[in-house]
N, C-alpha and C. Protein backbone atom coordinates (compact mmCIF):
# COMPACT_ATOMS: atom_id res chain seq x y z
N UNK A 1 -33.33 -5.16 -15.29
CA UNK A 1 -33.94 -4.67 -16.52
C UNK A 1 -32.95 -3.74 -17.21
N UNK A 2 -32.46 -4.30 -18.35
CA UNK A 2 -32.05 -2.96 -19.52
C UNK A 2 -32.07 -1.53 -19.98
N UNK A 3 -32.20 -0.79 -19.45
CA UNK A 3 -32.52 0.51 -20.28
C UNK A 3 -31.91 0.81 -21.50
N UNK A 4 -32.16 1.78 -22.12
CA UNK A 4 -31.40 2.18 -22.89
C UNK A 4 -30.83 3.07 -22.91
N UNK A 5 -30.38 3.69 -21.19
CA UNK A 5 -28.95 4.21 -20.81
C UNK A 5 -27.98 3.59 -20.95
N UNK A 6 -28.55 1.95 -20.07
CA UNK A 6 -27.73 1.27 -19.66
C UNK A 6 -27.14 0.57 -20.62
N UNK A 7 -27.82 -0.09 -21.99
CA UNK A 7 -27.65 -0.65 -23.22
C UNK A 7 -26.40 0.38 -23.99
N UNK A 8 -26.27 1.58 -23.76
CA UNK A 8 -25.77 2.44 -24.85
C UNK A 8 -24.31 2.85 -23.79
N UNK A 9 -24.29 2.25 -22.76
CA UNK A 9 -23.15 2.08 -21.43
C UNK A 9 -22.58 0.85 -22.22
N UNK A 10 -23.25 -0.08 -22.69
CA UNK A 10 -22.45 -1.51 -22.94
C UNK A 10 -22.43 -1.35 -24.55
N UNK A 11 -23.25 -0.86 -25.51
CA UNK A 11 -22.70 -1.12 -26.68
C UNK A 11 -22.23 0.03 -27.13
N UNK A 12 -21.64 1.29 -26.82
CA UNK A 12 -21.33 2.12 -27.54
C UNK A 12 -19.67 1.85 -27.84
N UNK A 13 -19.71 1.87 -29.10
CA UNK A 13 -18.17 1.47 -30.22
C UNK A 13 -17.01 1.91 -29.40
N UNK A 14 -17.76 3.50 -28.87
CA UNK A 14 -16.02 3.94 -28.19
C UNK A 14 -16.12 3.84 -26.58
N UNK A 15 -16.52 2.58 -25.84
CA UNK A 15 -16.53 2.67 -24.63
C UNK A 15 -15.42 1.58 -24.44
N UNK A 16 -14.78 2.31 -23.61
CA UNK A 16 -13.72 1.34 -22.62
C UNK A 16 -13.72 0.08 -21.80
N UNK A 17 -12.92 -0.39 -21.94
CA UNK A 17 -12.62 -1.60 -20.56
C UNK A 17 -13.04 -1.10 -19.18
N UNK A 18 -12.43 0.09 -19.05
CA UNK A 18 -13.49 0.78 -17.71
C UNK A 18 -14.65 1.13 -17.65
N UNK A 19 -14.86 1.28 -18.70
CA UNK A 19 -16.19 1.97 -18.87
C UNK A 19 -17.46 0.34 -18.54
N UNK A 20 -17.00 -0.46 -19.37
CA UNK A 20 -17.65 -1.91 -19.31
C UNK A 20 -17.44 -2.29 -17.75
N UNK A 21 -16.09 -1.98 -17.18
CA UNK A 21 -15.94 -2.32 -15.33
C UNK A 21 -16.95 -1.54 -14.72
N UNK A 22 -17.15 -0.55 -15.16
CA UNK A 22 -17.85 0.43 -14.08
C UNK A 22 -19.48 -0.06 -14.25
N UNK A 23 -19.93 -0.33 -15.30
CA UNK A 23 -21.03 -1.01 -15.66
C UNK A 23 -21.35 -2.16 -15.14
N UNK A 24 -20.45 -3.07 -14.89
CA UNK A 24 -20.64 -4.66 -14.58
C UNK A 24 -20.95 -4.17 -12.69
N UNK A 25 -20.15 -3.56 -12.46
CA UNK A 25 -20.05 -2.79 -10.63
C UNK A 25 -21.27 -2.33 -10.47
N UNK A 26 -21.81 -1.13 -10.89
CA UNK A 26 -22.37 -0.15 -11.04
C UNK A 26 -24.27 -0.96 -11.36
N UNK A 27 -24.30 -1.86 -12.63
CA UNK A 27 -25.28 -2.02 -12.49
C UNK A 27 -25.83 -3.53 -11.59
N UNK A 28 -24.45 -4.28 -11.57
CA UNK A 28 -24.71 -5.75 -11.06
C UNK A 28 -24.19 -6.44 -9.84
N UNK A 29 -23.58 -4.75 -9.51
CA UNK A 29 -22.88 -5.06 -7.94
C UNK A 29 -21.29 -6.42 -8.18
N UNK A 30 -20.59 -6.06 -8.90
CA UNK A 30 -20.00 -7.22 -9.07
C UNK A 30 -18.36 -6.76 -8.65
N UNK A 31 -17.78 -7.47 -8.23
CA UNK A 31 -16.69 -6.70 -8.02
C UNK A 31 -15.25 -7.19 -9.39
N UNK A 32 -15.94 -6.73 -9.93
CA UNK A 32 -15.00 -6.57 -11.22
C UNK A 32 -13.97 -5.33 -11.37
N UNK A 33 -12.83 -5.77 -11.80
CA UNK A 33 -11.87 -4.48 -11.55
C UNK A 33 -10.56 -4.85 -13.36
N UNK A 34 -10.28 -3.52 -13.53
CA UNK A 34 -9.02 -3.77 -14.86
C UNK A 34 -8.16 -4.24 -14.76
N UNK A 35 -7.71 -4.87 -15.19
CA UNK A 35 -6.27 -5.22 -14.74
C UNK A 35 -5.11 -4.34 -16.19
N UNK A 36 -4.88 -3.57 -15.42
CA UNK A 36 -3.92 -2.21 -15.99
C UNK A 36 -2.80 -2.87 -17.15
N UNK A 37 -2.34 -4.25 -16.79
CA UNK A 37 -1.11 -4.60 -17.31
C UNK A 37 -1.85 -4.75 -19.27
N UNK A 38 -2.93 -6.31 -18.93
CA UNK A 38 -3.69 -6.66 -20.17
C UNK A 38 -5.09 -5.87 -20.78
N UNK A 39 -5.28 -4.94 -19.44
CA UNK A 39 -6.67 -4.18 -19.92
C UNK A 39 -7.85 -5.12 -20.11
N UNK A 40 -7.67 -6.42 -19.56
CA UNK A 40 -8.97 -7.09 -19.61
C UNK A 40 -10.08 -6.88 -17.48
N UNK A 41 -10.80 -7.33 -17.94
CA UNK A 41 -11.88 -6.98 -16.79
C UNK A 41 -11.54 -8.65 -16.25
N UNK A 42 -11.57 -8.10 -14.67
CA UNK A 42 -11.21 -9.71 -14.23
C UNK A 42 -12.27 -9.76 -12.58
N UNK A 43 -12.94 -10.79 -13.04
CA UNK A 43 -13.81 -11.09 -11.53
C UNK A 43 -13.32 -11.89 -10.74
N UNK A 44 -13.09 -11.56 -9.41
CA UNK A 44 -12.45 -13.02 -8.69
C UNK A 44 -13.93 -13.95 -8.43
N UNK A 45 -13.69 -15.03 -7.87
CA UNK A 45 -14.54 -16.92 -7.88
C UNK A 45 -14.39 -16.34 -6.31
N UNK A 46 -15.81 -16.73 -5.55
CA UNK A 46 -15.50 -16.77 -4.02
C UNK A 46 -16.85 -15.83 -3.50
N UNK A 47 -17.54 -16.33 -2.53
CA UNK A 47 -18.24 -15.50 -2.06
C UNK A 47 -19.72 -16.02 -2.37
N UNK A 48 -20.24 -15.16 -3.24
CA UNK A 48 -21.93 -15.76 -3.93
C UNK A 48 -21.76 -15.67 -5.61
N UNK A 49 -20.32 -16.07 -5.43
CA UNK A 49 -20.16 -16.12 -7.39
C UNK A 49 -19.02 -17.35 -7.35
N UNK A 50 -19.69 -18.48 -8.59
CA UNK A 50 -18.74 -19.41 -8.79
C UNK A 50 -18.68 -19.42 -10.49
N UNK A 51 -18.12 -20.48 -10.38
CA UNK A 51 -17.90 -20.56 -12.10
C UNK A 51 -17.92 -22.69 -12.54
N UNK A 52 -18.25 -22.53 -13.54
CA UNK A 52 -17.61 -23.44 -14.19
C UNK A 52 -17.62 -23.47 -15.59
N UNK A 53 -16.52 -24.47 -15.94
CA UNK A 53 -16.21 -23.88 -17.48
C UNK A 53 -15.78 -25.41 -17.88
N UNK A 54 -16.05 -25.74 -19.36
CA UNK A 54 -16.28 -26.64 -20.32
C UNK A 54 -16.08 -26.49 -21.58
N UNK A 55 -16.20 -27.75 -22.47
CA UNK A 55 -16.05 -27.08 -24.32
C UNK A 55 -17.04 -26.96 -24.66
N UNK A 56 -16.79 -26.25 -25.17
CA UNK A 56 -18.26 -25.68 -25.91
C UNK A 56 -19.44 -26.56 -26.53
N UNK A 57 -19.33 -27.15 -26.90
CA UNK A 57 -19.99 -28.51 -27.58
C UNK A 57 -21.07 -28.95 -26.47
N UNK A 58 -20.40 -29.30 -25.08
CA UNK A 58 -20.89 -29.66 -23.98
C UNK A 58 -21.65 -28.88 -23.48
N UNK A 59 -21.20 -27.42 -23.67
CA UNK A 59 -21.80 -26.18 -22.64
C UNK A 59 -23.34 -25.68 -23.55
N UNK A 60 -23.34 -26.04 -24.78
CA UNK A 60 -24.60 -25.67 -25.30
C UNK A 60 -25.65 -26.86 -25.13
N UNK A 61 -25.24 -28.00 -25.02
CA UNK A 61 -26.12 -28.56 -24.48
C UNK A 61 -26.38 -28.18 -22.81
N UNK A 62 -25.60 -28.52 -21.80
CA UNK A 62 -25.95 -27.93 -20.41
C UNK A 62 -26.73 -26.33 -20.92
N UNK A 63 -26.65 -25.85 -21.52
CA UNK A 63 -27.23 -24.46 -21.63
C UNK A 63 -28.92 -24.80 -21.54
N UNK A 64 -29.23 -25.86 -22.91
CA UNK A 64 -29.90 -26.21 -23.62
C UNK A 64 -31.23 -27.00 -22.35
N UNK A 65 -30.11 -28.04 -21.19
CA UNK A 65 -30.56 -28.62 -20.12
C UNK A 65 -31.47 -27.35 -19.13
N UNK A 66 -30.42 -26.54 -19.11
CA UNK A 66 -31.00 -25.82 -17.90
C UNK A 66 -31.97 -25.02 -18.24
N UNK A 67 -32.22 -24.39 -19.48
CA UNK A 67 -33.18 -23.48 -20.11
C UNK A 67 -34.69 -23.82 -19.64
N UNK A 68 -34.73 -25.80 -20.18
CA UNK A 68 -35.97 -26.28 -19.80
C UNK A 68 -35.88 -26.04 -18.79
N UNK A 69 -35.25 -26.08 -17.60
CA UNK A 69 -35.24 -25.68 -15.98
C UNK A 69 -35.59 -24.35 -15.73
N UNK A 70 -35.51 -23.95 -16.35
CA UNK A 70 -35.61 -22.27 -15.94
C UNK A 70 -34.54 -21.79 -15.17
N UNK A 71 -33.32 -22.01 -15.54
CA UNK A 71 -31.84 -22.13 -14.36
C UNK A 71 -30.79 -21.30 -15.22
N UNK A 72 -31.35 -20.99 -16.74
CA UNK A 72 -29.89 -20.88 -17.21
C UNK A 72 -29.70 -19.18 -17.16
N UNK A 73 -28.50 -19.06 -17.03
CA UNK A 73 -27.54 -18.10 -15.90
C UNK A 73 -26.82 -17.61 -17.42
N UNK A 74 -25.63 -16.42 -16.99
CA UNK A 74 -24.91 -16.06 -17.87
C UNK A 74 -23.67 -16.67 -18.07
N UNK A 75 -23.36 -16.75 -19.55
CA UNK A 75 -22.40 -17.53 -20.21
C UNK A 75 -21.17 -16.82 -20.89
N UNK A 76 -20.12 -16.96 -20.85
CA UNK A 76 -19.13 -15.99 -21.39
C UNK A 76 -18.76 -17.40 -22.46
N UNK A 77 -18.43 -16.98 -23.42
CA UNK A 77 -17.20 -17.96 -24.52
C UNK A 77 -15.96 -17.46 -24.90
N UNK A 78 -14.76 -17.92 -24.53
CA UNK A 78 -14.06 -17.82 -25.31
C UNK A 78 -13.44 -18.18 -26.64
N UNK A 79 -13.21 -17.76 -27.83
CA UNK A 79 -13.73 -18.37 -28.92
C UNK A 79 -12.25 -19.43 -29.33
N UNK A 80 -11.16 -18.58 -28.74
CA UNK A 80 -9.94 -19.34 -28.94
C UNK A 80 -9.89 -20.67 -28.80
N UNK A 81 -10.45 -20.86 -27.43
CA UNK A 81 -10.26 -22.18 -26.89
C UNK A 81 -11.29 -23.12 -26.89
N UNK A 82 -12.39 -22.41 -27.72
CA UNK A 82 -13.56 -23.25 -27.51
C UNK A 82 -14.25 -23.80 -26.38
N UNK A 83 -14.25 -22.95 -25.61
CA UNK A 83 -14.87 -23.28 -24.14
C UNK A 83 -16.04 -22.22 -23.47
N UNK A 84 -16.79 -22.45 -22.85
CA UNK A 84 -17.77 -21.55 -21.89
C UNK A 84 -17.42 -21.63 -20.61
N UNK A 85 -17.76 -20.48 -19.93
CA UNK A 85 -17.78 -20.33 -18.39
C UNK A 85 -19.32 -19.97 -17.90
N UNK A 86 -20.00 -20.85 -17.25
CA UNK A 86 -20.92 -20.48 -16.74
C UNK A 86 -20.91 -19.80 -15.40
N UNK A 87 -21.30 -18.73 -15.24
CA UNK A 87 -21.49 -17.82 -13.71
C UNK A 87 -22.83 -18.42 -13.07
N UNK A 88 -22.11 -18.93 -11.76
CA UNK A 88 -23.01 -19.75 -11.22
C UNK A 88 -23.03 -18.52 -9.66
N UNK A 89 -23.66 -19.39 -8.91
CA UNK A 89 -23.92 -19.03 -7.34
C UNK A 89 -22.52 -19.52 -6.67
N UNK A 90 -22.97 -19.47 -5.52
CA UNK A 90 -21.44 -19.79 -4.37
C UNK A 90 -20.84 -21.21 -5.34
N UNK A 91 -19.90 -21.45 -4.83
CA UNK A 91 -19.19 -22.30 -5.39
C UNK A 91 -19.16 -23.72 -4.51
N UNK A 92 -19.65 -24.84 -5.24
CA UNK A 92 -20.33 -25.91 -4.52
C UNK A 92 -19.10 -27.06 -4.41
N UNK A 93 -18.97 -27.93 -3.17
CA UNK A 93 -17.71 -28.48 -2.67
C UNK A 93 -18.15 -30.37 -3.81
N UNK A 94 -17.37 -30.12 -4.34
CA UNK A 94 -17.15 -31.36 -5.23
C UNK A 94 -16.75 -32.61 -4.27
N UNK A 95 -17.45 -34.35 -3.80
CA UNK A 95 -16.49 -35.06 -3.68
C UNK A 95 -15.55 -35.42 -4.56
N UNK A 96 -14.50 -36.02 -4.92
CA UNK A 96 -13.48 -36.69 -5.83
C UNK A 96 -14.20 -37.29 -6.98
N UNK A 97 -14.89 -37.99 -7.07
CA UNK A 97 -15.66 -38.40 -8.17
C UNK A 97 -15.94 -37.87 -8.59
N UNK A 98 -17.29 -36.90 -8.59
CA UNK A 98 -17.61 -36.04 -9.50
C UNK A 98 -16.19 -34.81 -9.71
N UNK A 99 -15.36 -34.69 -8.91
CA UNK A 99 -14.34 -33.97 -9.55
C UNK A 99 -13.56 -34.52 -10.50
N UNK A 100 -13.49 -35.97 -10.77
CA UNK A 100 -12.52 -36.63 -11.50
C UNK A 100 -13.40 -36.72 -12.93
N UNK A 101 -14.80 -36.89 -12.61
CA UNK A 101 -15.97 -37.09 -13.43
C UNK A 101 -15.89 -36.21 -14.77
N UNK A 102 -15.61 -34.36 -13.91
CA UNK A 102 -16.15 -33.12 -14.62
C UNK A 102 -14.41 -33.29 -15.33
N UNK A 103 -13.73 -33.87 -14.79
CA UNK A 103 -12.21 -33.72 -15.50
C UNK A 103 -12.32 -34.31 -16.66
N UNK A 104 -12.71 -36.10 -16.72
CA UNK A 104 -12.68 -36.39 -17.65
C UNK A 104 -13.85 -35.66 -18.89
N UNK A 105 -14.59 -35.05 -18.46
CA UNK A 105 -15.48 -34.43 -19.81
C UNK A 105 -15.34 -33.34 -19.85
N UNK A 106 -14.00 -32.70 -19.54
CA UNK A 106 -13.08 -31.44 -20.15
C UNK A 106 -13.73 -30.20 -19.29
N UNK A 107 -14.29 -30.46 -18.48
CA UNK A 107 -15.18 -29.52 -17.39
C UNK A 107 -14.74 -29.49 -16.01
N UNK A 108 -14.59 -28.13 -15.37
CA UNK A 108 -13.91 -27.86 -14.26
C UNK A 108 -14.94 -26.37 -13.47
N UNK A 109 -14.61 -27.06 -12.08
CA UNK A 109 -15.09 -25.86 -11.32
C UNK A 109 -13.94 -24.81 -11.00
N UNK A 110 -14.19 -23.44 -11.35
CA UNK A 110 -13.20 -22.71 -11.03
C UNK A 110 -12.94 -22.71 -9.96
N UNK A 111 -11.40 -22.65 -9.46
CA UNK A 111 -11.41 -22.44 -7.94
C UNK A 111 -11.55 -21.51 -7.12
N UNK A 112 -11.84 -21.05 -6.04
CA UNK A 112 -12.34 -20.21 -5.51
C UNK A 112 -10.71 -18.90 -5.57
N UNK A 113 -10.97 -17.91 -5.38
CA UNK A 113 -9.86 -16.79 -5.47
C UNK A 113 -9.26 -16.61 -7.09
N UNK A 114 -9.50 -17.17 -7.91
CA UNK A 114 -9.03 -17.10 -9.14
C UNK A 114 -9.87 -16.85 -9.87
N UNK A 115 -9.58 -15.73 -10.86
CA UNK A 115 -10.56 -14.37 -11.85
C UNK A 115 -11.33 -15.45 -12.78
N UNK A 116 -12.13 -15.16 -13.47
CA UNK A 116 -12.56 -15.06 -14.66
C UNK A 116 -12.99 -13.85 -15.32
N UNK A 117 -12.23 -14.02 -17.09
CA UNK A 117 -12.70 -12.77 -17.59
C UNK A 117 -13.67 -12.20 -18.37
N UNK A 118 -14.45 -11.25 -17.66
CA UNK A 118 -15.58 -10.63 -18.67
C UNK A 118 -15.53 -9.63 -19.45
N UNK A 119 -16.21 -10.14 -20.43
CA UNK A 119 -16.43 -9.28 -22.07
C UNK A 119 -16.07 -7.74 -21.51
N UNK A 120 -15.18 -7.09 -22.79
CA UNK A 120 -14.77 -5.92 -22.37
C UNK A 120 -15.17 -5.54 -24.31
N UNK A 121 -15.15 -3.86 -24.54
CA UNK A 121 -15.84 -4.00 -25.80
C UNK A 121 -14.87 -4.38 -26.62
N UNK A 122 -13.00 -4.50 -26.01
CA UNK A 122 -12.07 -4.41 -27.26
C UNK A 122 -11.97 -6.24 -27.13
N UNK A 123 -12.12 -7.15 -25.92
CA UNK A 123 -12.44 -8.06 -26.15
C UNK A 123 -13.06 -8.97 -27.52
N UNK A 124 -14.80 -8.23 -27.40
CA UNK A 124 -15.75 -8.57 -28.12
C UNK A 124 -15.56 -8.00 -29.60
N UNK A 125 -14.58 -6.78 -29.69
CA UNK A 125 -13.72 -6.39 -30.77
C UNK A 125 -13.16 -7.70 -31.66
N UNK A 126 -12.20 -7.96 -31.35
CA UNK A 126 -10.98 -8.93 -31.26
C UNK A 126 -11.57 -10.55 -31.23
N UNK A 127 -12.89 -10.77 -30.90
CA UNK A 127 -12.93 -11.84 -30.89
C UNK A 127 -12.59 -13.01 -29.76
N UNK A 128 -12.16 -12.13 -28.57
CA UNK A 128 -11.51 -13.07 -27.72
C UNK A 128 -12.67 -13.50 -27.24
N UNK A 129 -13.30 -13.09 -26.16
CA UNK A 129 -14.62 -13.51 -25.28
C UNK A 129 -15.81 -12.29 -25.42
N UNK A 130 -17.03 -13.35 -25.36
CA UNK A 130 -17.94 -12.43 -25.94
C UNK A 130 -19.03 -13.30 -24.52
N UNK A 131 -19.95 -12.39 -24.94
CA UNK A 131 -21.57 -13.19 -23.81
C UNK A 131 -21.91 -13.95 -24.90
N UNK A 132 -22.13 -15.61 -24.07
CA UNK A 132 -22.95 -16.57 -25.20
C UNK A 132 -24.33 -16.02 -24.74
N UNK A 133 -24.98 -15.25 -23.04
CA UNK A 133 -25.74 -15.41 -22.73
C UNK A 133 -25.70 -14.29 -21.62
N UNK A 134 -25.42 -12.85 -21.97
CA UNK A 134 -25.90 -12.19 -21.78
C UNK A 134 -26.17 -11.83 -19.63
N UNK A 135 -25.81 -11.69 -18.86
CA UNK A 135 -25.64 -11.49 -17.54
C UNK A 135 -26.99 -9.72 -17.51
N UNK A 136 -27.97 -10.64 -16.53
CA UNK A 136 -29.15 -9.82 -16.71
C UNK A 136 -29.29 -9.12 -15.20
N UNK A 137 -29.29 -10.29 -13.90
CA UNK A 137 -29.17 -9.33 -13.16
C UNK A 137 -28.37 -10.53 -11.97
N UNK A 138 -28.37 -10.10 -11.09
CA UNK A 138 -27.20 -10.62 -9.88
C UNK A 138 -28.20 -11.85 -9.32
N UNK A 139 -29.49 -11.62 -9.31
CA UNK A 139 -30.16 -13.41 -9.34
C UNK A 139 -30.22 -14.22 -10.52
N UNK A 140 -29.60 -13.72 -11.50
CA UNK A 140 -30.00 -14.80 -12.73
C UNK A 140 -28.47 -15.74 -12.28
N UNK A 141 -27.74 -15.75 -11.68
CA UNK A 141 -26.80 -17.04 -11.53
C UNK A 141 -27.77 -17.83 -10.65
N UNK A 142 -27.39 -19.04 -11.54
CA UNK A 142 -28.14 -20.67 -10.94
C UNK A 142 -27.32 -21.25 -10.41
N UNK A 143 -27.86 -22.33 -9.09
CA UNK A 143 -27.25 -22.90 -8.51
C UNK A 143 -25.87 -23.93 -9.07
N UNK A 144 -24.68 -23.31 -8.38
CA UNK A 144 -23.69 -24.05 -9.26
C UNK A 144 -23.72 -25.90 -9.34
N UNK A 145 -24.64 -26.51 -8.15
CA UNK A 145 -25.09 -27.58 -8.18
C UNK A 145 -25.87 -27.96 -9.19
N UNK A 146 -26.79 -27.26 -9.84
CA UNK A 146 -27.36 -27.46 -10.63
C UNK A 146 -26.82 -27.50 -12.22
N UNK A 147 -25.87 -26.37 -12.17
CA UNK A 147 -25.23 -26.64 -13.24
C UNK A 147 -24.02 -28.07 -13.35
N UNK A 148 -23.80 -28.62 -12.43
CA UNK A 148 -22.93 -29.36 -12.25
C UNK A 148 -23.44 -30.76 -12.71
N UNK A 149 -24.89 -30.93 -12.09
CA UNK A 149 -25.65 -31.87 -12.31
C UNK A 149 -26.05 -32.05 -13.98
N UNK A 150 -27.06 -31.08 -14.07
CA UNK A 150 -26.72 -30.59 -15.94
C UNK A 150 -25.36 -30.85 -16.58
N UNK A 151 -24.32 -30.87 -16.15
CA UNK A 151 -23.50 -31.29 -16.89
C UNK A 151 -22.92 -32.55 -16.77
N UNK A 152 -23.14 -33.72 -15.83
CA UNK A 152 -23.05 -34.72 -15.91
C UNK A 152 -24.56 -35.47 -16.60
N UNK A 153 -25.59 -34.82 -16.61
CA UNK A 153 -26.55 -35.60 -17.17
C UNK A 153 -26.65 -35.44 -18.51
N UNK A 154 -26.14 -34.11 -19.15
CA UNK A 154 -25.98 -33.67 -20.81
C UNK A 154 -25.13 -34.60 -21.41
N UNK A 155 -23.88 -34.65 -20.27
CA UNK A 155 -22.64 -35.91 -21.43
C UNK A 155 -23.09 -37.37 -21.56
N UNK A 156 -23.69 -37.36 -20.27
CA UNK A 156 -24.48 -39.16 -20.59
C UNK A 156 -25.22 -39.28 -21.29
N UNK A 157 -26.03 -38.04 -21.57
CA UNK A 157 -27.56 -38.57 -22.62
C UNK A 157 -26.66 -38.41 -24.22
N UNK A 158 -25.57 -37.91 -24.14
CA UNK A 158 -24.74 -37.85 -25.41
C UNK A 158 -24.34 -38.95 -26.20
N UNK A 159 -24.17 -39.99 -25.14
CA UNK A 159 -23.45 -41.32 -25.57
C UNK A 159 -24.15 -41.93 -26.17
């Protein structure tokens, strides 16, 4: 749940990249840390946090899939590249097919030990990555199976 301690921790104009780390830690248990060089917030993949990420086009429909499910989880966009990262649960073992599957429709499971980055305020400044969808609490990530599935059933009903 939100407060509006916690709200005025994430939107106040002059809060920091740390300030947003200590928040993501602090309220969601996450082990998010700065990275000093770029000043962006970086989560490592591994553990009871996975990822996957897609173009955008694709990811609002899977959004759109899982909603009716009651599954949908938090979404980061980056706006550059036109893509989403969905924060899923543990990170689910792909056979080859569906790995070759999520390749060809521009969709990939992050691999395990490698960051993804969350909204920082000079980020969401700048335009780089923003929340499509908002990270509420440490059970709102959905099964990364599920999102996986959602995203092979969104591109087929596309065709």
């Amino acid at each position: 749940m939100t407060t509006s301690t916690t709200r005025t921790r994430i939107a106040r104009s002059d809060s920091t990249s740390d300030d947003r780390c200590d928040f993501y830690r602090d309220e969601f248990g996450l082990s998010a840390t700065v990275d000093r060089a770029t000043r962006r917030i970086l989560m490592p993949v591994g553990g009871l946090i996975g990822a996957v990420t897609m173009p955008l086009d694709l990811g609002r429909r899977v959004q759109a899939g899982l909603q009716i499910r009651m599954l949908a989880g938090p979404v980061i966009e980056r706006a550059q590249t036109q893509r989403w990262t969905f924060i899923t649960g543990p990170r689910h073992t792909l056979s080859d097919v569906v790995h070759a599957e999520l390749l060809r429709l521009g969709a990939s499971v992050v691999p395990e030990g490698d960051n993804i980055v969350l909204p920082s305020p000079e980020d969401e400044q700048l335009g780089l990555w923003r929340w499509e969808r908002a990270l509420k609490a440490l059970s709102d990530f959905p099964p990364q199976s599920a999102v996986i599935a959602t995203t092979r059933a969104m591109a087929y009903a596309a065709r």
